[in-house]
PDB file of N, CA and C in Angstrom:
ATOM      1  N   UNK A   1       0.840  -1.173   0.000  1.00  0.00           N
ATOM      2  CA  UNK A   1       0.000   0.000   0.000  1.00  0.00           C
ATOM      3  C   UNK A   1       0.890   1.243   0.000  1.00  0.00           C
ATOM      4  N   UNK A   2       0.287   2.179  -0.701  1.00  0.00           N
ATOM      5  CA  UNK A   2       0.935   3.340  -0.808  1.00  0.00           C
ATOM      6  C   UNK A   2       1.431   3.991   0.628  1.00  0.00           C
ATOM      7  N   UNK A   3       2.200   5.230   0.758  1.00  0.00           N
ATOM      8  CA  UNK A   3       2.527   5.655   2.043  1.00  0.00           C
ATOM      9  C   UNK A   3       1.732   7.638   1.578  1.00  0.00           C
ATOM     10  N   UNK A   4       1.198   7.618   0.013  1.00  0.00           N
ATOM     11  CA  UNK A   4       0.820   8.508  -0.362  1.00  0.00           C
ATOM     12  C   UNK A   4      -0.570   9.365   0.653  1.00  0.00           C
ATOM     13  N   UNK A   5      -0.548  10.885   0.945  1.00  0.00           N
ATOM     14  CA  UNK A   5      -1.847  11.337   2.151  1.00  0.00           C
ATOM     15  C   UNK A   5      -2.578  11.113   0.891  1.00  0.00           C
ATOM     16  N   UNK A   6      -3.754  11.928   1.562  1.00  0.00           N
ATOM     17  CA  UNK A   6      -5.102  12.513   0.646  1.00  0.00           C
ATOM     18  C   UNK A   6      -4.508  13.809  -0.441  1.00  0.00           C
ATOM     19  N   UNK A   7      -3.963  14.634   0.588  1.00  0.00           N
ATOM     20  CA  UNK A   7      -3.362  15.740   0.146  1.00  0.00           C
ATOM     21  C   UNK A   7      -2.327  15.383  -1.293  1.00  0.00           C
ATOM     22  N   UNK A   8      -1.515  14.385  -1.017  1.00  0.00           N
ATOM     23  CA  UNK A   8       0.050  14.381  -1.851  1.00  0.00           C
ATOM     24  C   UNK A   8      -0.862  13.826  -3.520  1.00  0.00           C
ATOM     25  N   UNK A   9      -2.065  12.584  -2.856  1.00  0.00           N
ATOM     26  CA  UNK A   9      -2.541  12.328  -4.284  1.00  0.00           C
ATOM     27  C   UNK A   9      -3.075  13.523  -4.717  1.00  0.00           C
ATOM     28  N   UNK A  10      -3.893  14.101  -4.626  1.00  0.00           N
ATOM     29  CA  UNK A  10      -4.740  15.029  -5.076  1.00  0.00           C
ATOM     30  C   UNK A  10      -3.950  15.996  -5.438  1.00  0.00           C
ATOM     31  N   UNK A  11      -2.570  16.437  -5.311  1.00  0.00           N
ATOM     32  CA  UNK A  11      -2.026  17.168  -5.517  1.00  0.00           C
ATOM     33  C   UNK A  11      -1.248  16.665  -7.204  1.00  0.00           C
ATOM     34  N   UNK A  12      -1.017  14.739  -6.636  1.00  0.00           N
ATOM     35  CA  UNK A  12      -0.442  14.226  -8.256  1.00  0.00           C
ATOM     36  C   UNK A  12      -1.496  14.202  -9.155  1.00  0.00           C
ATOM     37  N   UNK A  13      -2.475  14.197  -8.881  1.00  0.00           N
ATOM     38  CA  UNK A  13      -3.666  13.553  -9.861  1.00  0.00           C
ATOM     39  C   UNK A  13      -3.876  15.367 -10.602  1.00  0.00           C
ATOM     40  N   UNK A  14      -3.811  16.579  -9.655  1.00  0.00           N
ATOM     41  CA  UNK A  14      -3.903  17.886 -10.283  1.00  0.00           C
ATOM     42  C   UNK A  14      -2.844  17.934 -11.100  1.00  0.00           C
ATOM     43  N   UNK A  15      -1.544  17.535 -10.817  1.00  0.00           N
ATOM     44  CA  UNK A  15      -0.638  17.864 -12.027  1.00  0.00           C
ATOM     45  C   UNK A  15      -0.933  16.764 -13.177  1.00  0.00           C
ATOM     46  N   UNK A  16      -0.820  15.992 -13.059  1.00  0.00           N
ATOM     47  CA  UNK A  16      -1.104  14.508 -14.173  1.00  0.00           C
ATOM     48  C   UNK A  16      -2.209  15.609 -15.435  1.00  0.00           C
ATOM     49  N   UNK A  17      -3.459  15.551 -14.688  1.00  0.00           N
ATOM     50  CA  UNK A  17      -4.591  16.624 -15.021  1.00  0.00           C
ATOM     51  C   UNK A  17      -3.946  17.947 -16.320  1.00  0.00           C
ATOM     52  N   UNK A  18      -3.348  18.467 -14.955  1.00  0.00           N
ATOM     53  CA  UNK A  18      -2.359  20.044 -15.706  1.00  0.00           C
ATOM     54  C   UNK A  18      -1.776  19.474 -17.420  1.00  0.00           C
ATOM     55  N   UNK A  19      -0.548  18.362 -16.576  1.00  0.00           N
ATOM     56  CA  UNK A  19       0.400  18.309 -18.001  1.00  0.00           C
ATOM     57  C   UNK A  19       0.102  17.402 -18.788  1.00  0.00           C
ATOM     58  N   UNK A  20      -1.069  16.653 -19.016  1.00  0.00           N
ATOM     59  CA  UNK A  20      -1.411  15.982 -19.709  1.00  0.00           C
ATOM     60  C   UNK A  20      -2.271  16.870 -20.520  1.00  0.00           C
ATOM     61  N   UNK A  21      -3.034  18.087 -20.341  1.00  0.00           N
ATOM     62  CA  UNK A  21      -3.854  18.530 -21.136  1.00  0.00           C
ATOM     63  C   UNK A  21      -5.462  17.859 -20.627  1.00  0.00           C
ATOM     64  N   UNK A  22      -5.287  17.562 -19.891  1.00  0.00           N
ATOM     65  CA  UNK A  22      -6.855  16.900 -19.561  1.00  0.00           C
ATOM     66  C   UNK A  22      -7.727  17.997 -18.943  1.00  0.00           C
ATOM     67  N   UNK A  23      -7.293  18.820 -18.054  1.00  0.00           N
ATOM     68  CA  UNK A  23      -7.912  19.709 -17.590  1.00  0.00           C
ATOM     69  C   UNK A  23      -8.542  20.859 -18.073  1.00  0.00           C
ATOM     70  N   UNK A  24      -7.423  21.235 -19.396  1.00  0.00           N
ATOM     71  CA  UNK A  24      -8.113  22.256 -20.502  1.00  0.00           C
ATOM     72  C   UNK A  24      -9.636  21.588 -21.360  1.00  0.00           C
ATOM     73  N   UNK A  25      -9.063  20.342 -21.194  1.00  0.00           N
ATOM     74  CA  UNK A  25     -10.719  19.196 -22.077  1.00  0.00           C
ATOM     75  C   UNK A  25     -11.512  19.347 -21.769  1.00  0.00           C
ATOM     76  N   UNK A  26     -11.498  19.324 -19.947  1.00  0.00           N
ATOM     77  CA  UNK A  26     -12.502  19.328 -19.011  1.00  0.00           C
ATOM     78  C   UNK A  26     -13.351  20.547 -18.753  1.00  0.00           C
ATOM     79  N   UNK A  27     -12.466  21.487 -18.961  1.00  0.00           N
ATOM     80  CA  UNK A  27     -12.757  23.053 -18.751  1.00  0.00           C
ATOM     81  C   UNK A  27     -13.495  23.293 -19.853  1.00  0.00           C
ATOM     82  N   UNK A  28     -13.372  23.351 -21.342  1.00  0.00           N
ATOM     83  CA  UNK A  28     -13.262  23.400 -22.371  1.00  0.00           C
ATOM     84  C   UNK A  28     -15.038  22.298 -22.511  1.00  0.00           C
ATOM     85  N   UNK A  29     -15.142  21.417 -21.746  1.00  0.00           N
ATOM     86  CA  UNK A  29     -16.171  20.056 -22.156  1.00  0.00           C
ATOM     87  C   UNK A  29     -17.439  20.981 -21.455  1.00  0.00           C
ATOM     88  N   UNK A  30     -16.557  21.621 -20.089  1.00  0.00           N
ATOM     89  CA  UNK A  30     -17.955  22.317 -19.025  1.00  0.00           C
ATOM     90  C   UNK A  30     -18.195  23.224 -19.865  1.00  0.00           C
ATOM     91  N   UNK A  31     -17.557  23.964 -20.456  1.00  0.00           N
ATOM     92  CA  UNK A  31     -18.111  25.429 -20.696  1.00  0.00           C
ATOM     93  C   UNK A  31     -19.041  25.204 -21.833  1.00  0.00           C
ATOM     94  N   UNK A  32     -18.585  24.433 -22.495  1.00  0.00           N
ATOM     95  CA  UNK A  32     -19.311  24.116 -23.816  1.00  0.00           C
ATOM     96  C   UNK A  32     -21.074  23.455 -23.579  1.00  0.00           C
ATOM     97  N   UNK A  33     -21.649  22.311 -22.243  1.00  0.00           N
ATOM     98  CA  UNK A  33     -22.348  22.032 -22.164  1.00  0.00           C
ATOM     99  C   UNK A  33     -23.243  23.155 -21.298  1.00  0.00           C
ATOM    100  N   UNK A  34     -22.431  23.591 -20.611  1.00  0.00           N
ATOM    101  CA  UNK A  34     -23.278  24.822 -19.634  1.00  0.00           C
ATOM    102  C   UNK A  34     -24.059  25.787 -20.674  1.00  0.00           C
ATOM    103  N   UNK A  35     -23.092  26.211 -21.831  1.00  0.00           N
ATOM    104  CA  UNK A  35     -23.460  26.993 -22.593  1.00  0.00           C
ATOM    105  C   UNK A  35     -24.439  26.690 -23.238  1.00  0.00           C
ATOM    106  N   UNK A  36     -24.259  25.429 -23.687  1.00  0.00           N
ATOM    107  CA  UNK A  36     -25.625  24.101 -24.809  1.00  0.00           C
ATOM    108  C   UNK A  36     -26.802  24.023 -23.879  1.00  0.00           C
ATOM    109  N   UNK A  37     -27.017  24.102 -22.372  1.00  0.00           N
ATOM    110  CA  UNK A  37     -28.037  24.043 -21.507  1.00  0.00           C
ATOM    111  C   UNK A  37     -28.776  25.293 -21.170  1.00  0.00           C
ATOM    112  N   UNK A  38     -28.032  26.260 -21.637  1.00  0.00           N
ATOM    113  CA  UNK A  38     -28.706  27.415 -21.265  1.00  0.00           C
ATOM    114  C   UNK A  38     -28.326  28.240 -19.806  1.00  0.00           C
ATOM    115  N   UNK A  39     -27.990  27.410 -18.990  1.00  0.00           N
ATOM    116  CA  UNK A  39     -27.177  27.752 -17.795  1.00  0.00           C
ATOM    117  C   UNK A  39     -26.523  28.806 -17.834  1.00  0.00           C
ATOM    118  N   UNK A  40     -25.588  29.333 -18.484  1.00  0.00           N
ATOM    119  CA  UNK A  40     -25.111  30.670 -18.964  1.00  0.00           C
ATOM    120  C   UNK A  40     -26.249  31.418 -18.538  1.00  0.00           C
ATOM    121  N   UNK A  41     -26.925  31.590 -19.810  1.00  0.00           N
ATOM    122  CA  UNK A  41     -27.835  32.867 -19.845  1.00  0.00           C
ATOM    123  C   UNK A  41     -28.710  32.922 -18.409  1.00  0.00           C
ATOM    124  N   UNK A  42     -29.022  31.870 -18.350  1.00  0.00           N
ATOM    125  CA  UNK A  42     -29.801  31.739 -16.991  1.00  0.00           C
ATOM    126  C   UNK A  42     -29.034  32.436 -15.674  1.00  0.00           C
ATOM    127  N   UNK A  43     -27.692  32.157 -15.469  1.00  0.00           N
ATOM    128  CA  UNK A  43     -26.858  32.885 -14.580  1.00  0.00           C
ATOM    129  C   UNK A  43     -26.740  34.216 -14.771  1.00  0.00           C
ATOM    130  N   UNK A  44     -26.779  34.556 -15.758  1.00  0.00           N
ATOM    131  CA  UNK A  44     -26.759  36.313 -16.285  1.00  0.00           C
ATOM    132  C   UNK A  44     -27.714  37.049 -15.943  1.00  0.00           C
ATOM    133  N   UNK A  45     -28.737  36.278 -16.485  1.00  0.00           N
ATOM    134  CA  UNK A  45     -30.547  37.319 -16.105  1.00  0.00           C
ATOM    135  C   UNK A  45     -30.212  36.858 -14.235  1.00  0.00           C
ATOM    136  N   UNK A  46     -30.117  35.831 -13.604  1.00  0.00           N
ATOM    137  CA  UNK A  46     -30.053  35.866 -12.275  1.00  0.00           C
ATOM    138  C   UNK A  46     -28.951  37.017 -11.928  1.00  0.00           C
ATOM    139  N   UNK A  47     -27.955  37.247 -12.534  1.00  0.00           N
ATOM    140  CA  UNK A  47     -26.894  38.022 -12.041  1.00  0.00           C
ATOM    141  C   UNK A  47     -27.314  39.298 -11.823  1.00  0.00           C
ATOM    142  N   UNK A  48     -28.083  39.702 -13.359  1.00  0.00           N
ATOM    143  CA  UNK A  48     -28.543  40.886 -13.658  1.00  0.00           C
ATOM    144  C   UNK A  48     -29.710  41.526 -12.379  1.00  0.00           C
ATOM    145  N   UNK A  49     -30.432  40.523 -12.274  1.00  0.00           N
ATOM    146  CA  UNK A  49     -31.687  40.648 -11.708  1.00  0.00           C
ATOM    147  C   UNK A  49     -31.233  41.400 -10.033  1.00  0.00           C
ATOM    148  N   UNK A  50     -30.261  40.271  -9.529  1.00  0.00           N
ATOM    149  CA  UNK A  50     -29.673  40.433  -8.414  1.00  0.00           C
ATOM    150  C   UNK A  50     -28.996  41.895  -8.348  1.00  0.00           C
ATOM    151  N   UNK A  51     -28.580  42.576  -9.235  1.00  0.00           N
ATOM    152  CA  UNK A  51     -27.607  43.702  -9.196  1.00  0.00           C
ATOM    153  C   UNK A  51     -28.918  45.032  -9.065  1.00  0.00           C
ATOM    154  N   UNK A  52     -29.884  44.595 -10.111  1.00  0.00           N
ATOM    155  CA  UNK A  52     -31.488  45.785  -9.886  1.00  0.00           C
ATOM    156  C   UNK A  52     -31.961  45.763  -8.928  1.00  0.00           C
ATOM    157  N   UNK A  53     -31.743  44.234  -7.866  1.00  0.00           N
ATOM    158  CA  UNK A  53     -32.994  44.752  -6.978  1.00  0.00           C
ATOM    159  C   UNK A  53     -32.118  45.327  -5.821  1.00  0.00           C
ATOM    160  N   UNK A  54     -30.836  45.523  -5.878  1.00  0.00           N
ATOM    161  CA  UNK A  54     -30.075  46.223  -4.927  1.00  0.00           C
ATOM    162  C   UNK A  54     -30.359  47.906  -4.823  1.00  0.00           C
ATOM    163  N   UNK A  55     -30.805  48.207  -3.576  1.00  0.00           N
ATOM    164  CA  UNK A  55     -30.379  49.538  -3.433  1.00  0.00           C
ATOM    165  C   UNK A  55     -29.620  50.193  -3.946  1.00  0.00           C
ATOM    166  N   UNK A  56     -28.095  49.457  -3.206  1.00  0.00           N
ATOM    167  CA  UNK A  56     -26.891  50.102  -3.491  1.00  0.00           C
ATOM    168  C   UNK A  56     -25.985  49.291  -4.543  1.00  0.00           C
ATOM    169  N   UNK A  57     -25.359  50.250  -4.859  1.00  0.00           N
ATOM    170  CA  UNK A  57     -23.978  49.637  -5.983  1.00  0.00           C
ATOM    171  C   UNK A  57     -23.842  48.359  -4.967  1.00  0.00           C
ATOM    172  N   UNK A  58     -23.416  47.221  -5.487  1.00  0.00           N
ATOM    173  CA  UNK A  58     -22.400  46.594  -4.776  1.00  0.00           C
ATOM    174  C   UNK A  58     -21.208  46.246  -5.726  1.00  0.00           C
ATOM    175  N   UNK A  59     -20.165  45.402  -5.069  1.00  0.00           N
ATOM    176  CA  UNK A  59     -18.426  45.032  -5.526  1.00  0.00           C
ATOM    177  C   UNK A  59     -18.952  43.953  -6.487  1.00  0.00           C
ATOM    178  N   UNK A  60     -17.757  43.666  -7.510  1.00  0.00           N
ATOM    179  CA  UNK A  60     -17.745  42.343  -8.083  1.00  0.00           C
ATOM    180  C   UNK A  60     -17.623  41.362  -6.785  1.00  0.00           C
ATOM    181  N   UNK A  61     -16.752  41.565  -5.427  1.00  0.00           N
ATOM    182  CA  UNK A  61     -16.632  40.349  -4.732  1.00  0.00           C
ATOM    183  C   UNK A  61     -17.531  40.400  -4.120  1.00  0.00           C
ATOM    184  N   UNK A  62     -18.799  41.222  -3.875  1.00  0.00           N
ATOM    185  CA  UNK A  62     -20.007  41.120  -3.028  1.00  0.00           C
ATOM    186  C   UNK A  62     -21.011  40.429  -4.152  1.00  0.00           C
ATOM    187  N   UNK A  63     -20.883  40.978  -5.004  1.00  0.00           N
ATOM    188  CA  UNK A  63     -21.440  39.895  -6.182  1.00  0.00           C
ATOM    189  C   UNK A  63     -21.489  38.345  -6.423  1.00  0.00           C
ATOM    190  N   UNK A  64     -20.592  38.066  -6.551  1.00  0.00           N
ATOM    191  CA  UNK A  64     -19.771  36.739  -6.328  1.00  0.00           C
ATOM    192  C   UNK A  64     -20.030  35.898  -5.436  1.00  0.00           C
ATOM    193  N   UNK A  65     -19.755  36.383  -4.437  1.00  0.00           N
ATOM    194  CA  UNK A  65     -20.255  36.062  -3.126  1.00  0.00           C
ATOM    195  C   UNK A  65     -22.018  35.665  -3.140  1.00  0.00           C
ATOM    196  N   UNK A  66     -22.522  36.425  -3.582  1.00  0.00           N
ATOM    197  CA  UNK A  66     -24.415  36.458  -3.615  1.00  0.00           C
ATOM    198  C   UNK A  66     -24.270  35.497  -4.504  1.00  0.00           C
ATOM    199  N   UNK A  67     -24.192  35.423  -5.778  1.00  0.00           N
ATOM    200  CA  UNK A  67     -24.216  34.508  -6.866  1.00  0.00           C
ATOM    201  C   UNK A  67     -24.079  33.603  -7.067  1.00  0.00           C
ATOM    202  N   UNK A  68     -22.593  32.943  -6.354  1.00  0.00           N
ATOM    203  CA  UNK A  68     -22.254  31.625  -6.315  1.00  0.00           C
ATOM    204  C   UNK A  68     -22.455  30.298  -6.049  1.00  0.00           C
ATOM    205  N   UNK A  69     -23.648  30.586  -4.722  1.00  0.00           N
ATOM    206  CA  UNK A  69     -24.283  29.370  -4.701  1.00  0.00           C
ATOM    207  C   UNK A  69     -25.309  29.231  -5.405  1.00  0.00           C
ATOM    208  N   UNK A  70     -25.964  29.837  -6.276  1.00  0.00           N
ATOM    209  CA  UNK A  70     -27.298  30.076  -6.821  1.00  0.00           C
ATOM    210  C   UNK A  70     -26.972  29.036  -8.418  1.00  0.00           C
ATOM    211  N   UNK A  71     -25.465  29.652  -8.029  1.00  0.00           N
ATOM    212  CA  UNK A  71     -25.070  29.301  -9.499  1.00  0.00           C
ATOM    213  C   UNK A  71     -24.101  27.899  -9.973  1.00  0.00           C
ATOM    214  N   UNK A  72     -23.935  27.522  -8.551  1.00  0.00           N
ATOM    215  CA  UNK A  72     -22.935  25.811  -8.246  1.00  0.00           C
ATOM    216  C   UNK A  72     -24.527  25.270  -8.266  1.00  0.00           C
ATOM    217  N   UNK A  73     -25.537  25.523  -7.874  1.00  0.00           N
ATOM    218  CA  UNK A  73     -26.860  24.522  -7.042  1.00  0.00           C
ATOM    219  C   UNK A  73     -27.734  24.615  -8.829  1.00  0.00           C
ATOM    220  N   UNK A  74     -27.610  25.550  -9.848  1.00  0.00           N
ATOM    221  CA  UNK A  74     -28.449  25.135 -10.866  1.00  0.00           C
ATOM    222  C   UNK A  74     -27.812  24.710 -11.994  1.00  0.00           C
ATOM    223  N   UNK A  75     -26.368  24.150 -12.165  1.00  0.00           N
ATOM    224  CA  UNK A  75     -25.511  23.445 -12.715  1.00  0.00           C
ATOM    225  C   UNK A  75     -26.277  22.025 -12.746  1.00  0.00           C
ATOM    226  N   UNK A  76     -26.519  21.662 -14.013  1.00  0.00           N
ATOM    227  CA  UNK A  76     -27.592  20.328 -14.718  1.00  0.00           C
ATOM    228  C   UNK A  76     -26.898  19.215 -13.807  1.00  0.00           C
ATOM    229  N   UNK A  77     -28.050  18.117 -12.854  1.00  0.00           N
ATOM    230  CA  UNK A  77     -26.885  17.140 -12.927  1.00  0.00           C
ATOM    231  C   UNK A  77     -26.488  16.170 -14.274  1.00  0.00           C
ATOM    232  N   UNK A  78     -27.395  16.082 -15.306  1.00  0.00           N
ATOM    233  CA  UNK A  78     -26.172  15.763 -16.437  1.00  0.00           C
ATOM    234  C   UNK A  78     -24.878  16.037 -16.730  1.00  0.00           C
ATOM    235  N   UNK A  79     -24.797  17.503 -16.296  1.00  0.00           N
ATOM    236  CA  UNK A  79     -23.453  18.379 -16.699  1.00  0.00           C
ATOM    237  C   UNK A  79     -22.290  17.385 -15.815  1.00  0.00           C
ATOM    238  N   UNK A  80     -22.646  17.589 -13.805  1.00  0.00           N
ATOM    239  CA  UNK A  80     -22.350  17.008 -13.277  1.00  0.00           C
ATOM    240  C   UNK A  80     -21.830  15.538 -13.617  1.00  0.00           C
ATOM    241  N   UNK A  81     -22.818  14.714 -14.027  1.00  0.00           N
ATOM    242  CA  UNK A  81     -22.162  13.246 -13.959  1.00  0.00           C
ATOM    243  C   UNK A  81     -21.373  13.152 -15.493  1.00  0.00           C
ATOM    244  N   UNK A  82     -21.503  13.628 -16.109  1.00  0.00           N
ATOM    245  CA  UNK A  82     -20.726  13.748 -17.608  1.00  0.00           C
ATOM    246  C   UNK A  82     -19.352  13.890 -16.922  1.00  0.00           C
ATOM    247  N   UNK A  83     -19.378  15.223 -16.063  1.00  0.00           N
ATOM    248  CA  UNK A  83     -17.572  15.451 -15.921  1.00  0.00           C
ATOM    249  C   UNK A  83     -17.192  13.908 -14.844  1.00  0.00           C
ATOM    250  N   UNK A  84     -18.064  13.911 -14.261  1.00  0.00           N
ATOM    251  CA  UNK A  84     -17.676  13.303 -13.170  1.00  0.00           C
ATOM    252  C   UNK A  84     -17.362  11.902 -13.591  1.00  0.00           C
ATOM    253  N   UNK A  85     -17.856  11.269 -14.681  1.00  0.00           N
ATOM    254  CA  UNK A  85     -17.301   9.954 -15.425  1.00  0.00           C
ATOM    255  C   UNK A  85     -16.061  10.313 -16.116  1.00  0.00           C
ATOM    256  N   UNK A  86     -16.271  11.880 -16.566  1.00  0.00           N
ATOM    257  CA  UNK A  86     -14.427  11.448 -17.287  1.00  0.00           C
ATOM    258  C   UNK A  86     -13.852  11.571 -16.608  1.00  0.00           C
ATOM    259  N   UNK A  87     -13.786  12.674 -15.939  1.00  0.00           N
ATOM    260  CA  UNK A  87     -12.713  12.433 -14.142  1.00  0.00           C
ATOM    261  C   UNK A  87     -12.067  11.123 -13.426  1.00  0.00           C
ATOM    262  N   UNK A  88     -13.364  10.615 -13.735  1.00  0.00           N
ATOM    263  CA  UNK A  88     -13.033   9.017 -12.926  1.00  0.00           C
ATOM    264  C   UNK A  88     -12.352   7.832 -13.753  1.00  0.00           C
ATOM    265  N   UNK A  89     -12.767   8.275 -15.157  1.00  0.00           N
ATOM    266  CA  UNK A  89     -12.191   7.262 -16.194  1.00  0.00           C
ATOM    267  C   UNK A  89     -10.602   8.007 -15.888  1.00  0.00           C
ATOM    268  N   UNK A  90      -9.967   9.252 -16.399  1.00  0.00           N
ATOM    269  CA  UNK A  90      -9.107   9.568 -15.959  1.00  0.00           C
ATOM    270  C   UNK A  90      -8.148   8.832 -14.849  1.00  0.00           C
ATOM    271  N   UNK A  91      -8.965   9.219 -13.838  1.00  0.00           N
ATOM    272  CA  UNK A  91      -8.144   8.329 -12.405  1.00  0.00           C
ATOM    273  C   UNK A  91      -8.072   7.018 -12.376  1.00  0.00           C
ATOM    274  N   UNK A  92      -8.934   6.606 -13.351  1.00  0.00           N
ATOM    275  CA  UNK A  92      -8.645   5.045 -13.359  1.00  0.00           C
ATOM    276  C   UNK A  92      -7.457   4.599 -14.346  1.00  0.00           C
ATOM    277  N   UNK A  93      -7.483   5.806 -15.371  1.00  0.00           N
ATOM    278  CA  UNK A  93      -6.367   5.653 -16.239  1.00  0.00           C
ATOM    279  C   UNK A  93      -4.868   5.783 -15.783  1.00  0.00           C
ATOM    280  N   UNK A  94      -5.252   7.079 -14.721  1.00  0.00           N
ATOM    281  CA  UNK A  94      -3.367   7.133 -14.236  1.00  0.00           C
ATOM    282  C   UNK A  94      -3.203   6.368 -13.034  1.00  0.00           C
ATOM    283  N   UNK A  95      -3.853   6.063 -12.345  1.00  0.00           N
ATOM    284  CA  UNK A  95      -3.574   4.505 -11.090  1.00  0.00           C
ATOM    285  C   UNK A  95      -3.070   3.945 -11.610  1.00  0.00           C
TER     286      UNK A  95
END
């Protein structure tokens, strides 16, 4: 058995990821289906919406902050298990 933490893999499996080019695929696979689902636009009019019904100006990081879970929680789970099988085919590939 390995003497490898949680930390040291996850740290090899991010570079493997990096210099193999897999991660640009992955990035590159999300943006493309988020976009094909509509999710995009949907985050925008929510973004938008959120910024009108404010009183005041707020920051991009007060923004962000408001937005982010609205916007991890309506991510398709198709989108989800799509990455999440190549991910895993991945890790099964570099083990």
């Amino acid at each position: 058995m390995s003497s490898l933490t949680n930390d040291q893999l996850r740290a090899n499996l991010h570079r493997e990821l990096v210099e193999s080019g897999k991660r640009d695929q992955l990035l590159e696979l999300l943006r493309a289906r988020l976009f094909e689902s509509g999710w995009r636009d949907d985050l925008k009019k929510h973004t938008k919406d959120t910024i009108y019904a404010r009183d005041t100006p707020v920051s991009v990081d007060e923004l962000i902050k408001e937005v982010s879970p609205h916007a991890r929680a309506t991510i398709p789970d198709k989108i989800k298990a799509e990455l999440l099988t190549q991910i895993s085919a991945f890790v099964e590939e570099t083990l």
